[in-house]
Protein backbone atom coordinates (compact mmCIF):
# COMPACT_ATOMS: atom_id res chain seq x y z
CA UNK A 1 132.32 102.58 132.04
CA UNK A 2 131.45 102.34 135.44
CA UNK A 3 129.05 99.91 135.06
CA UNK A 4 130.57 97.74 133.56
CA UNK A 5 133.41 97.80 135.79
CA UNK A 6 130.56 96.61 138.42
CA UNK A 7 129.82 93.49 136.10
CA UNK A 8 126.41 95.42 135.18
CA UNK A 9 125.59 93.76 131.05
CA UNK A 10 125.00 96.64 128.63
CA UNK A 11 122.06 94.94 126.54
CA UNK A 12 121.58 96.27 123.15
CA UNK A 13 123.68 98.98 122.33
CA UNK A 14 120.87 101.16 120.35
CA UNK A 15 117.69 100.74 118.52
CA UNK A 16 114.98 97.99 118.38
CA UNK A 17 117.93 95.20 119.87
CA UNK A 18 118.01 96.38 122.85
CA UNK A 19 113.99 96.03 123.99
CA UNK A 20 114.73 92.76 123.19
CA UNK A 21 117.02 91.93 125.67
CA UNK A 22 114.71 93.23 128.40
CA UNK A 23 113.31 90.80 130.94
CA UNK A 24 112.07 90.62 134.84
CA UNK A 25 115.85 91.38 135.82
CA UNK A 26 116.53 94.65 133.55
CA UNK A 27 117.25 98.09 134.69
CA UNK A 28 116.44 100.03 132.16
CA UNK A 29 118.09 103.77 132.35
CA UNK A 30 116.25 106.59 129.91
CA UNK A 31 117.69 109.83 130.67
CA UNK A 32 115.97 112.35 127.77
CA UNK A 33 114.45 110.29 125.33
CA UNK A 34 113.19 111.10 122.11
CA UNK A 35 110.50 107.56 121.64
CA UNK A 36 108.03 106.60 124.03
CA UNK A 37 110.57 104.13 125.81
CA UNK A 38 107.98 103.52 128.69
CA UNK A 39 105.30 102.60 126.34
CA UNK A 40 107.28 100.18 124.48
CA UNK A 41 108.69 98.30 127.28
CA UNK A 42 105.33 98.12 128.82
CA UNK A 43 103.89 95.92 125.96
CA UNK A 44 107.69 93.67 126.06
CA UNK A 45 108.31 93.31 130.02
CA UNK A 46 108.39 94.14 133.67
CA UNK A 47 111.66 95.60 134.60
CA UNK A 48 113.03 95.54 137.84
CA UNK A 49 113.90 99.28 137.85
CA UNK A 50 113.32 102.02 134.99
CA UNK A 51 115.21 105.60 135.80
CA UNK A 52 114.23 107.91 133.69
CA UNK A 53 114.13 111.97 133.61
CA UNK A 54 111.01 112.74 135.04
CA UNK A 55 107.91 114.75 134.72
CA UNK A 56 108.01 118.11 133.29
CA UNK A 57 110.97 117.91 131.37
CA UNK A 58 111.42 119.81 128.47
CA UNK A 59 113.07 119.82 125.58
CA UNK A 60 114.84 122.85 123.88
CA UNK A 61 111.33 124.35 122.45
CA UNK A 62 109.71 124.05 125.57
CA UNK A 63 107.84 120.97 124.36
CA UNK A 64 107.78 117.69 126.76
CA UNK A 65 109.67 114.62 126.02
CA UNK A 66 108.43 111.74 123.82
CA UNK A 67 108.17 109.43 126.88
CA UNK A 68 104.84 110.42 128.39
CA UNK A 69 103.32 108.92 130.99
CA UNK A 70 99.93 106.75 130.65
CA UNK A 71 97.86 105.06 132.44
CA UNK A 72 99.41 101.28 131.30
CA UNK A 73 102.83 103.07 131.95
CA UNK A 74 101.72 103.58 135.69
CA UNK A 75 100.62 100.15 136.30
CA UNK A 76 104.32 99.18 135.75
């Protein structure tokens, strides 16, 4: 991968591991997720960066994604 090729650590490879591994010097990359990633890592830590897809992104049946923003989301 090219990350990894950069000497960027892949924390966590899926699941509850990887919000462990998250501190103050994360970047945390979310590209169409299906859980409210944002809300969990705001209750675990401050990344440095979060990339994720955006607003109004949609899924297949024109619902949004399960990673909404909120108002403690925001503050981060």
């Amino acid at each position: 991968m090219i990350l990894k090729e950069k000497e960027f650590k892949i924390g966590g490879p899926h699941g509850a591991g990887g919000f462990a591994e998250i501190d103050e010097e994360s970047i945390v990359i979310s590209p169409f997720a299906a859980a409210p990633v944002k809300q969990i890592i705001a209750d675990l830590a401050r990344p440095i960066l979060i990339i994720f897809t955006g607003f109004d992104v949609f899924n297949g049946n024109e619902k949004s994604l399960a990673d909404a923003e909120s108002p403690r989301t925001r503050q981060m």
